[in-house]
Protein backbone atom coordinates (compact mmCIF):
# COMPACT_ATOMS: atom_id res chain seq x y z
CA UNK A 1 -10.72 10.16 -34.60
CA UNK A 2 -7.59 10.98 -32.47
CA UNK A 3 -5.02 9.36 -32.32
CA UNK A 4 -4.20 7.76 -29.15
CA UNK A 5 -0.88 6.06 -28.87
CA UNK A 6 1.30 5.12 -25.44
CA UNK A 7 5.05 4.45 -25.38
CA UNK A 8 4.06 0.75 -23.95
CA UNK A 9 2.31 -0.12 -27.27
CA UNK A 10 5.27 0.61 -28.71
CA UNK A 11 7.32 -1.75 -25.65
CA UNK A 12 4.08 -4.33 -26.46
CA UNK A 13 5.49 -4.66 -30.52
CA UNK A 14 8.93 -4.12 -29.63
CA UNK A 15 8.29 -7.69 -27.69
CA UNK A 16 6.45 -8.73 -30.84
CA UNK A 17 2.94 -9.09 -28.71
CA UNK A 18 1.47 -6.12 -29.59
CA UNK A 19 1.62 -6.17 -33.19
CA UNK A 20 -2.20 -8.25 -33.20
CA UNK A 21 -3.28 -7.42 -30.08
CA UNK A 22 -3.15 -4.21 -29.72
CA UNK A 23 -5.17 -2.52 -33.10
CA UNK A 24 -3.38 0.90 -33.18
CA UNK A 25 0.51 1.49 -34.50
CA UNK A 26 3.09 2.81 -32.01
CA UNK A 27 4.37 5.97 -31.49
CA UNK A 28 7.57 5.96 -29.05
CA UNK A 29 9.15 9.43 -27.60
CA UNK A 30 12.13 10.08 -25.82
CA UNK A 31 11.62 7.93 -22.72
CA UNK A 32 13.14 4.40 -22.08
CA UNK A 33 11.39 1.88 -19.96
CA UNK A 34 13.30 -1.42 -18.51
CA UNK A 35 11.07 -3.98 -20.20
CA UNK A 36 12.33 -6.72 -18.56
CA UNK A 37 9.46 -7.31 -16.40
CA UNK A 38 6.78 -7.36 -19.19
CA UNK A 39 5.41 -11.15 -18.88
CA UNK A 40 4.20 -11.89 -22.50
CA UNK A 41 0.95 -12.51 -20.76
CA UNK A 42 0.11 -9.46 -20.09
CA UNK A 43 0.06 -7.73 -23.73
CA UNK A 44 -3.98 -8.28 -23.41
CA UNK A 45 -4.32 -6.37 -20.35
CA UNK A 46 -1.79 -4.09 -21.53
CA UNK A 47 -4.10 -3.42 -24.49
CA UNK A 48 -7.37 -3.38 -23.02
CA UNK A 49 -5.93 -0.84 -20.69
CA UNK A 50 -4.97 1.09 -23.53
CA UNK A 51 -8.20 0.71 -25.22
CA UNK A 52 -10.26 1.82 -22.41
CA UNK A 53 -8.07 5.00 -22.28
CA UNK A 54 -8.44 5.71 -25.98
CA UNK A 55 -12.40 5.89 -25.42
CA UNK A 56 -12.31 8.22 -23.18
CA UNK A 57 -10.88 10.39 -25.55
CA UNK A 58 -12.45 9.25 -28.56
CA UNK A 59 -16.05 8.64 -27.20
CA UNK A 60 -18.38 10.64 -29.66
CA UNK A 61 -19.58 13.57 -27.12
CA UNK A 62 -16.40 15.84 -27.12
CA UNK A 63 -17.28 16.69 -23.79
CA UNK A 64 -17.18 13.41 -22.60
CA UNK A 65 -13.64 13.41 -20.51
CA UNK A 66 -15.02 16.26 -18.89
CA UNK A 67 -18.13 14.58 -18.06
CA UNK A 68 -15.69 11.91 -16.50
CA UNK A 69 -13.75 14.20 -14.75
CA UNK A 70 -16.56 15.85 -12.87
CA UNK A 71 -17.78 12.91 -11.85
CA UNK A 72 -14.37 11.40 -11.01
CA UNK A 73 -13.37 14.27 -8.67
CA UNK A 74 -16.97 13.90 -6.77
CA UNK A 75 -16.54 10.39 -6.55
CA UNK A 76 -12.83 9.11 -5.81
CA UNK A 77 -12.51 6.93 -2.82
CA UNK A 78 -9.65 6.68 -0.29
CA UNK A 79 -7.78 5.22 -2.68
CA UNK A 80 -8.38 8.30 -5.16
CA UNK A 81 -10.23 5.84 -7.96
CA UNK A 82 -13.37 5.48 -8.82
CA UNK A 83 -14.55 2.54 -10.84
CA UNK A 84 -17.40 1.36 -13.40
CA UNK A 85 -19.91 1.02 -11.24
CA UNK A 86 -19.57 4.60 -10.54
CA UNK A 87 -20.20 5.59 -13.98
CA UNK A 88 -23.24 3.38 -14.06
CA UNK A 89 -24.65 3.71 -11.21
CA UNK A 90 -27.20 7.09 -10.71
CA UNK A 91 -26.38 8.39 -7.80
CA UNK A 92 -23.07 9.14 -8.92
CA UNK A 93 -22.74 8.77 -12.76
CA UNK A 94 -22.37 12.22 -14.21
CA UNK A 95 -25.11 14.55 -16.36
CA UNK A 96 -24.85 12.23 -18.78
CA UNK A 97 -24.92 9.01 -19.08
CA UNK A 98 -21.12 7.85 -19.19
CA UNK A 99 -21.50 4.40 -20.01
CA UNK A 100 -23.94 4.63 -22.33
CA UNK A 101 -21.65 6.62 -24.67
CA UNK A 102 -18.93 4.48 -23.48
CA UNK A 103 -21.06 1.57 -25.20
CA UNK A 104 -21.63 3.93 -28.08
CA UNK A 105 -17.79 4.37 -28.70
CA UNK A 106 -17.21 0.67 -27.93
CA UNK A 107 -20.12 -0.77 -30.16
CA UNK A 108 -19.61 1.42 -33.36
CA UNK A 109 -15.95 0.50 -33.18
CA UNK A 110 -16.04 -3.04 -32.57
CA UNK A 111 -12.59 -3.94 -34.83
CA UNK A 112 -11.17 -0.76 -32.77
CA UNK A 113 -11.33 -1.90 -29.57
CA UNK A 114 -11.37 -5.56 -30.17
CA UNK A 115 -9.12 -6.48 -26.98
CA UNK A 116 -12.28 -4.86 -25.31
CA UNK A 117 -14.62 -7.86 -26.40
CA UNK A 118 -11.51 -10.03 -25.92
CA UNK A 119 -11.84 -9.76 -22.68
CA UNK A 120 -15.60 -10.11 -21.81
CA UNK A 121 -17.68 -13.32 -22.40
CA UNK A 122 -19.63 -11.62 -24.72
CA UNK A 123 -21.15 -14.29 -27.57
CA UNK A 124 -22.81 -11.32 -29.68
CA UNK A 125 -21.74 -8.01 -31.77
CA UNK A 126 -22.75 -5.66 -28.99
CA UNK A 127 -21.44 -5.16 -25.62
CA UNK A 128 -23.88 -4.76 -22.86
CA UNK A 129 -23.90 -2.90 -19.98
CA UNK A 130 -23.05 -5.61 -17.81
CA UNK A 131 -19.95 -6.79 -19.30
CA UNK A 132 -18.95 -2.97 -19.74
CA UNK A 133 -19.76 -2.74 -15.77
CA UNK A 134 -17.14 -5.90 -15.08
CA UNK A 135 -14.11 -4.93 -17.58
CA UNK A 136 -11.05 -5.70 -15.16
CA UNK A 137 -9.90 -1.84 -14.99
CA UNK A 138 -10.34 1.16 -12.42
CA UNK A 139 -9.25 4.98 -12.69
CA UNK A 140 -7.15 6.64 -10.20
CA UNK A 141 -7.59 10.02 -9.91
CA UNK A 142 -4.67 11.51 -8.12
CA UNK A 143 -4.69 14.47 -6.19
CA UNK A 144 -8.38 14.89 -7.01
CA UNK A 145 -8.90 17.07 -3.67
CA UNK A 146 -6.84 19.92 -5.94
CA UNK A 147 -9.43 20.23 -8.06
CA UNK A 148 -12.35 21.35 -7.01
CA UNK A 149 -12.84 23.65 -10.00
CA UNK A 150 -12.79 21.60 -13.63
CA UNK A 151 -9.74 22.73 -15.06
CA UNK A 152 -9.57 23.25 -18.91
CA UNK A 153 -7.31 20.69 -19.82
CA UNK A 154 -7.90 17.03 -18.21
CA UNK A 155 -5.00 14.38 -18.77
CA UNK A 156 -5.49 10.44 -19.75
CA UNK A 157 -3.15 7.98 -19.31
CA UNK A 158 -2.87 4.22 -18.31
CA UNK A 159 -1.06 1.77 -16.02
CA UNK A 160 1.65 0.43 -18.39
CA UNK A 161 2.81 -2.84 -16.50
CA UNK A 162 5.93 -2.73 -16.70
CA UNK A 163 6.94 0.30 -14.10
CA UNK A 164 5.16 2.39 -11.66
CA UNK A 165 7.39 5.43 -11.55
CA UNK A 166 5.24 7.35 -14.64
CA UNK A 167 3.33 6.87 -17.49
CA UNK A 168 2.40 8.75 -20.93
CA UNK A 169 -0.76 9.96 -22.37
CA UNK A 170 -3.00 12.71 -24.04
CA UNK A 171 -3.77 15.91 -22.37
CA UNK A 172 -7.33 16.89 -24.08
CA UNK A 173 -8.82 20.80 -24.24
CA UNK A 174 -12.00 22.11 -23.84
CA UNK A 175 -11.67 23.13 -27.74
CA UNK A 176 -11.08 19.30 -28.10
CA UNK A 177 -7.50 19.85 -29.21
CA UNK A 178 -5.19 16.96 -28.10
CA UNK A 179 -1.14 16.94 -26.98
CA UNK A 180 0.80 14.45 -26.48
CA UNK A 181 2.12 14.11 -22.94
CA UNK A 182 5.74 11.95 -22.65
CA UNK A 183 6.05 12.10 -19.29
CA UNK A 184 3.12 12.21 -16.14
CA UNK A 185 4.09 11.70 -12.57
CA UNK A 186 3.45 12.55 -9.26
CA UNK A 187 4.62 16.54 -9.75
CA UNK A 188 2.94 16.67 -12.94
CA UNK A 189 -0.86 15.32 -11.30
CA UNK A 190 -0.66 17.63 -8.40
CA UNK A 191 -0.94 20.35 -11.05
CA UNK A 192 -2.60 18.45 -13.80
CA UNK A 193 -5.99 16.88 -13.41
CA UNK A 194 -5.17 13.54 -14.62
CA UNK A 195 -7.12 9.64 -15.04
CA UNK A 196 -5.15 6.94 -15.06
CA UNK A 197 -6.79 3.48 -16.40
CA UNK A 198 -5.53 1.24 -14.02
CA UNK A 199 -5.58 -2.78 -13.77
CA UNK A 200 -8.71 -3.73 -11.48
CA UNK A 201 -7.46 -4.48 -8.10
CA UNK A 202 -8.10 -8.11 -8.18
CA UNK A 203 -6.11 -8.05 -11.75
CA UNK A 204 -2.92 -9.62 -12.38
CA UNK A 205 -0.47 -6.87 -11.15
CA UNK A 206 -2.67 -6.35 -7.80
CA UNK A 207 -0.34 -8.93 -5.55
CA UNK A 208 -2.03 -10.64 -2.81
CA UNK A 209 -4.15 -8.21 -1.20
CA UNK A 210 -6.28 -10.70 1.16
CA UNK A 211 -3.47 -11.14 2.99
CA UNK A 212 -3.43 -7.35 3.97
CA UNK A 213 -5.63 -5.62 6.54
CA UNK A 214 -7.07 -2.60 5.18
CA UNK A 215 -6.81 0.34 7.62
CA UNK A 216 -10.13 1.19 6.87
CA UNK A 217 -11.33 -0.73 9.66
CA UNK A 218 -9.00 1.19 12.11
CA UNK A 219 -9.91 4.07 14.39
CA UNK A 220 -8.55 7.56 13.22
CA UNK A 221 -6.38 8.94 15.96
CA UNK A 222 -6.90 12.54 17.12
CA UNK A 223 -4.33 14.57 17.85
CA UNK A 224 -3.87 14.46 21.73
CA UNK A 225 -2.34 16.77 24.44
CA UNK A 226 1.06 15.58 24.82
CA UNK A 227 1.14 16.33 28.56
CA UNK A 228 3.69 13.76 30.15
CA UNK A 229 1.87 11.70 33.20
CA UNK A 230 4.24 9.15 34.17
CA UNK A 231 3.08 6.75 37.19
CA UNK A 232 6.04 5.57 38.97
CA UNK A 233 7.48 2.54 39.15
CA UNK A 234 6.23 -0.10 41.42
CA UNK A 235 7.19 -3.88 41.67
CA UNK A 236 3.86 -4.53 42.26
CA UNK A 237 2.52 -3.98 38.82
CA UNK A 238 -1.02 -4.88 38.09
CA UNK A 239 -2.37 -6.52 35.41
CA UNK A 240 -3.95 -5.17 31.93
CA UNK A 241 -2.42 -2.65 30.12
CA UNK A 242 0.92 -1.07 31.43
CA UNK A 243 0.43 2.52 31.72
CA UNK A 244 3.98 3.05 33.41
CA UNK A 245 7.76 3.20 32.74
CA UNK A 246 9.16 -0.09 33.72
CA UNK A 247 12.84 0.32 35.19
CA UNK A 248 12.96 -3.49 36.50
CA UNK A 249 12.30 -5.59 33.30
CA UNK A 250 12.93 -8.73 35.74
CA UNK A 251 10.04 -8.01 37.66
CA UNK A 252 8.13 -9.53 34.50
CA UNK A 253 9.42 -13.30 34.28
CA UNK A 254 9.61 -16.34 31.89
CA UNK A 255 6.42 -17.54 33.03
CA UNK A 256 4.42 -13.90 32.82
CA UNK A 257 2.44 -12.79 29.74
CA UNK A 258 3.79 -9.81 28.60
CA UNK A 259 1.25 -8.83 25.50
CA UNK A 260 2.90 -6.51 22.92
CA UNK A 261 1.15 -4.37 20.51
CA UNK A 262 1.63 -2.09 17.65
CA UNK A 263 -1.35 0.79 18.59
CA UNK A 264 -1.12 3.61 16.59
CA UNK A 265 0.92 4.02 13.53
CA UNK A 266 0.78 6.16 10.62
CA UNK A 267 2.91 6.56 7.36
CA UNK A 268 4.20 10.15 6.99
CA UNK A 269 5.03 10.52 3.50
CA UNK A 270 5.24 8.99 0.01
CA UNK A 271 8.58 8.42 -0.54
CA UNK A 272 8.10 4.42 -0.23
CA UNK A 273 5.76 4.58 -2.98
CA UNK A 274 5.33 5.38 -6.99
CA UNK A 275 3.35 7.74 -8.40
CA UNK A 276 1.09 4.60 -10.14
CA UNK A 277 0.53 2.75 -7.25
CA UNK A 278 -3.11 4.09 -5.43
CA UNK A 279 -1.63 1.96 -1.84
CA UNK A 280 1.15 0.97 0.39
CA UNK A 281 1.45 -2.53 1.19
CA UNK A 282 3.32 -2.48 4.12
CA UNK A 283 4.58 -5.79 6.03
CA UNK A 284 6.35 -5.28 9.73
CA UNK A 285 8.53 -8.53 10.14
CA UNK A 286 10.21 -9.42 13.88
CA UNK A 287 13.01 -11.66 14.13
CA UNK A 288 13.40 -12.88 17.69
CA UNK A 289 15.03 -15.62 19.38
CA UNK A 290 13.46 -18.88 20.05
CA UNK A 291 14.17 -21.44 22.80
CA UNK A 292 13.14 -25.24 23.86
CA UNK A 293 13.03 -25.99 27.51
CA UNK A 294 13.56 -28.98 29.10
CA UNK A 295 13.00 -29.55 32.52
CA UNK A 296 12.90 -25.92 33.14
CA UNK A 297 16.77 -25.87 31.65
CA UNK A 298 16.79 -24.18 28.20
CA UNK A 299 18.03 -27.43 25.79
CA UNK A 300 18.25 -25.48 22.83
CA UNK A 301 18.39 -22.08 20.99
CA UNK A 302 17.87 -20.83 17.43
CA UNK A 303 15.83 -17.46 16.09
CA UNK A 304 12.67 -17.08 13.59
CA UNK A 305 10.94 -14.23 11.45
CA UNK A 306 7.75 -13.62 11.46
CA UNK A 307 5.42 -11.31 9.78
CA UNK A 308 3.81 -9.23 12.13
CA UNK A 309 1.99 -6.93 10.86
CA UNK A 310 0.59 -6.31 7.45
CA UNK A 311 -1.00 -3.09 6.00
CA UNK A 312 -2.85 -1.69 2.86
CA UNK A 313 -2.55 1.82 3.66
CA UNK A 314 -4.36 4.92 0.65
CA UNK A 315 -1.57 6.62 -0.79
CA UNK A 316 -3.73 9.65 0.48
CA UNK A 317 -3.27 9.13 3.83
CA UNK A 318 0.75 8.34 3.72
CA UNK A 319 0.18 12.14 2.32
CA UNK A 320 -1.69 12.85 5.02
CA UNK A 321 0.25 11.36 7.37
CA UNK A 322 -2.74 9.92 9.02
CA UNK A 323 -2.72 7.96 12.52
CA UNK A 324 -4.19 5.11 12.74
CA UNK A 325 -5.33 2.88 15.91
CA UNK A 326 -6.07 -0.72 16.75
CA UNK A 327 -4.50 -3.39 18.76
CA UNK A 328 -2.53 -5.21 15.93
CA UNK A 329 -0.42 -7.88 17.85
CA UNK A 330 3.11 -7.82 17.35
CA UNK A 331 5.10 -10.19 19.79
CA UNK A 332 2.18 -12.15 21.51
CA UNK A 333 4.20 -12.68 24.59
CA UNK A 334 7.61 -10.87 24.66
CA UNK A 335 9.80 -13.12 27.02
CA UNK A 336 12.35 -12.10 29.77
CA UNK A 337 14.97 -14.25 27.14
CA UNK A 338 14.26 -12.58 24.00
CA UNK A 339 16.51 -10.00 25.26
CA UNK A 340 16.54 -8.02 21.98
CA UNK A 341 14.38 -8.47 18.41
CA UNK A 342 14.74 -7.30 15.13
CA UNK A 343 12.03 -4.82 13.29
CA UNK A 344 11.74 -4.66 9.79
CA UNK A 345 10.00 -2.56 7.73
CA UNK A 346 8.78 -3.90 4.56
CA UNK A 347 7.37 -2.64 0.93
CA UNK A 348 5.24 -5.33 -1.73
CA UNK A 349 5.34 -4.15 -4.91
CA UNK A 350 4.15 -5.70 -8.52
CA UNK A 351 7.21 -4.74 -9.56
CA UNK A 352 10.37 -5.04 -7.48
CA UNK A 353 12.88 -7.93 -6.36
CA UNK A 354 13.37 -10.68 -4.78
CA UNK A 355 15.13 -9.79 -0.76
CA UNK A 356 16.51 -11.53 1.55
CA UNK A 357 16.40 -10.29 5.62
CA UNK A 358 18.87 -11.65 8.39
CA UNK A 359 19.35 -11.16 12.09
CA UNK A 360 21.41 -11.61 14.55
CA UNK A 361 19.10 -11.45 18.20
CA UNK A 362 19.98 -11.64 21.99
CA UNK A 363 19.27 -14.75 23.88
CA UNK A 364 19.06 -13.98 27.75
CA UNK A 365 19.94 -17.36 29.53
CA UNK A 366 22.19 -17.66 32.55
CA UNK A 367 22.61 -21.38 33.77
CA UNK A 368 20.05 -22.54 31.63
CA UNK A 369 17.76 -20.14 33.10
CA UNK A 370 15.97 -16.89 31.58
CA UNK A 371 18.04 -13.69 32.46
CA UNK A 372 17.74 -10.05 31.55
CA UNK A 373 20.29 -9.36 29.54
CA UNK A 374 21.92 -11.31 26.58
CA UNK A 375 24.60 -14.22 27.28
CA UNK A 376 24.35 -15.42 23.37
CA UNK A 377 23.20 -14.83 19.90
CA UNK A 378 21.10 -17.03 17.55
CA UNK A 379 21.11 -15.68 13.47
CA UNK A 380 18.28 -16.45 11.30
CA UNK A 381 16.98 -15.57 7.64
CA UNK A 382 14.48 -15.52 5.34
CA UNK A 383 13.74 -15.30 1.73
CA UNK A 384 11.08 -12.50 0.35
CA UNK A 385 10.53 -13.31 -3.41
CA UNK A 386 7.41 -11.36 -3.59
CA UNK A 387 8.31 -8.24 -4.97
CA UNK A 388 9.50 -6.96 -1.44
CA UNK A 389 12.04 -3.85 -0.65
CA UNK A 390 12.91 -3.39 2.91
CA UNK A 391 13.12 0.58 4.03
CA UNK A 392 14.16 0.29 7.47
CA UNK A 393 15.17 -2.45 10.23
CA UNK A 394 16.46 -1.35 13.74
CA UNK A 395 17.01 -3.25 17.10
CA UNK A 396 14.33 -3.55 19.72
CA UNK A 397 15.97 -4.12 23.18
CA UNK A 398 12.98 -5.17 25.58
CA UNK A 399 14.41 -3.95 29.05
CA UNK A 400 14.75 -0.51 26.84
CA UNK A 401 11.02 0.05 25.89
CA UNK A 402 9.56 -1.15 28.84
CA UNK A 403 11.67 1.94 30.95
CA UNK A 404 10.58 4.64 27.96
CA UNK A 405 7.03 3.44 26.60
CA UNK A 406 5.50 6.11 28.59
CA UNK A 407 6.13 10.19 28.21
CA UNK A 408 8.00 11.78 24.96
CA UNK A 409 11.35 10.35 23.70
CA UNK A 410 11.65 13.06 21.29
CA UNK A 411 9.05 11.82 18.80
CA UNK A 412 5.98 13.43 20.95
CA UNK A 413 3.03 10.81 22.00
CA UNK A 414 -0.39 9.54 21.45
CA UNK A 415 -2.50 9.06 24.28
CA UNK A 416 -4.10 6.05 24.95
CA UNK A 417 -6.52 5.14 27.39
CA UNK A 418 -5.47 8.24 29.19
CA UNK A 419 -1.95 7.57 29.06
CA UNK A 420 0.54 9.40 26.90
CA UNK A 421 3.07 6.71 25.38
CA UNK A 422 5.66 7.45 23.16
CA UNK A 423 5.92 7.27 19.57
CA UNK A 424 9.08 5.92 17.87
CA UNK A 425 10.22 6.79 14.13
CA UNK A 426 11.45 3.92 11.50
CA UNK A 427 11.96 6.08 8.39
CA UNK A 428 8.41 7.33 7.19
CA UNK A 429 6.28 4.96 9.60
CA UNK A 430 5.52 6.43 13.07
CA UNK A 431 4.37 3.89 15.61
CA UNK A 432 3.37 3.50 19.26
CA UNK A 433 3.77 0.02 21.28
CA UNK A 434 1.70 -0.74 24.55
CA UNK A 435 2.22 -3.95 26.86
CA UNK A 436 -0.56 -5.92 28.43
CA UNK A 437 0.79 -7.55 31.49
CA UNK A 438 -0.83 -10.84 33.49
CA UNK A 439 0.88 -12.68 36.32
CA UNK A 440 1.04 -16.45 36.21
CA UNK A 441 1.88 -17.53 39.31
């Protein structure tokens, strides 16, 4: 058989975890990788992630990673992975039957790949196809639109848990020779046709993800004539959704509803991400002020965060730079006092560190009443310990975008509802905001 053998077992023994858990010896190259984060409980995943890696290779049909391949490249989702029930289901499994021989490898190597049965609830000597089917791993396939054609040489690797800026692995010929790859990342999969045995979403290192709405359920944008059509200014502005330049923030008091929205938004680029991570979770925070009236007199003043808006975006479609449209609230009713907020722009990772984000926002009150422009200052903070690294933050003055949400500000538009309105740049992450307006009299 050939050998298969990752830097991370190595990391897994240096820790003294992987000496019995994983069942091959290490081989270490060149490479360093901080091991700090490597929680002792993870040296099973580690090594079932490694195992599942080593039968693609090793499965007894030589021509079995290609098999996988073929069907990998037909098959990736937005996320560029495809998973077990794609090599077990018909409809998509390849020529031959993948997870047959994948039972075939498994079963007639049992002491091999014992963290395999470790982790099923299998009671017997043979793996079935159901507990194959609900393994806790995935395969990202990056790039897999570049390869259209099989290439002759098809690269394994796997997640190793402790980074996500590369990985090692095997690159594996048609003639069924092996060679030892130290180093895969993003360059080397766009011209490499590479599978990656990932953690299974809902795994350990997958964060959170219910708390993230998944674009998928957006509306893809269009690009749109970017004809300016500004309606002038009127005091006498109706309600529903502002489709002018407002020059007289006043005109929209304390006691009005003034709806804000994030509409469109797209992530241009990759550079907030690593190569072994198949999604962006992206979190918008707003720090605003905050006031308590009594008797119509403000009687006190202070600031909060909150988190706005929160994204799983495909890594494909940062590449992509693909818009994105649906009302996703961001200030439910932006008042005449919050004079200015605070954006921030927000990255989750599995592995990253703990932040911390403060502001310093405008407070609009002029004898205890709600004025246009800010009198004060309130500061606030609040602790991220959730793997979080903020990109960008920048100041939103109110009075500001309401005179230059409509027409281009340099950064084109997007028209909606027959109205061009303007998109504004934070780093990678292009957005549009639109106000809905209704008079309370």
């Amino acid at each position: 058989m050939k050998k298969f053998y990752f830097v991370l077992a190595a990391i897994a023994t240096t820790l003294a975890i992987g000496a019995t858990a994983c069942s091959e010896s290490p081989k270490m190259n060149e490479f360093e990788i901080n091991t700090t984060n490597l929680d002792l409980s993870k040296s099973d995943k580690l090594c079932l992630l490694k195992d599942v890696a080593s039968i693609i290779i090793n499965a007894e049909d030589s021509k079995f990673v290609f098999d996988f391949a073929e069907m990998a490249v037909k098959e990736t989702d937005r996320y560029e992975c495809v998973y077990m029930d794609n090599l077990i289901n018909f409809s998509t499994r390849s020529k031959n039957n993948l997870a047959t021989l994948m039972l075939d490898e498994i079963n007639m190597n049992r002491d091999k790949y014992s963290s395999i049965f470790d982790g099923t609830i299998t009671r017997g000597d043979v793996m079935t196809l159901d507990e194959l089917q609900n393994l806790e791993v995935e395969f990202y396939v990056p790039y897999s639109d570049n390869f259209e054609d099989i290439p002759e040489y098809i690269t394994v690797g796997y997640h190793p848990l402790v980074q996500e800026e590369w990985t090692d692995g095997y690159q594996i010929g048609e003639d069924g020779t092996t060679q030892y790859v130290p180093y895969i990342d993003d360059e080397y999969a766009q011209q490499n046709l590479t599978v990656i045995v990932m953690p299974k979403e809902n795994g350990e290192t997958s964060g959170d993800s219910s708390l993230y709405d998944d674009v998928s359920t957006f509306v893809y944008v269009n690009p749109q004539d970017t004809t300016i059509s500004v309606v002038p200014d009127t005091p006498n502005l109706p309600d529903g959704l502002i489709k002018q330049n407002i020059t007289d923030s006043n005109i929209i008091d304390e006691n009005d509803v003034l709806y804000t929205c994030v509409s469109a938004l797209r992530v241009d680029g990759t550079d907030w991400m690593k190569f072994l991570q198949t999604k962006m979770r992206l979190a918008i925070y707003r720090a605003s002020s905050d006031v308590v009236w009594k008797d119509g007199i403000c009687d006190e003043a202070g600031a909060t965060f909150h988190k706005a808006i929160s994204l799983t975006i495909p890594r494909k479609d940062c590449r992509d730079g693909v818009w994105y449209k649906r009302n996703m609230v961001f200030d439910d009713d932006w008042d005449l006092h919050e004079t200015n907020q605070k954006i921030y722009f927000v990255t989750e990772h599995n592995f990253a560190g703990d932040i911390s984000l403060n502001a310093n926002v405008g407070i609009g009150i002029k004898d205890g009443k709600p004025y246009i422009d800010p009198t004060s200052l309130a500061n606030v903070s609040i602790e991220l310990n959730n793997g979080s690294i903020l990109r960008v933050h920048n100041e939103l003055i109110r009075k500001a975008i309401l005179a230059n949400n409509v027409g281009d500000i340099g950064g084109g538009t997007r028209t909606i509802d027959d109205t061009q309105f303007a998109v504004r740049g934070y780093g990678i992450v292009d957005l549009v905001f639109t106000f809905n307006y209704t008079k309370i009299n």
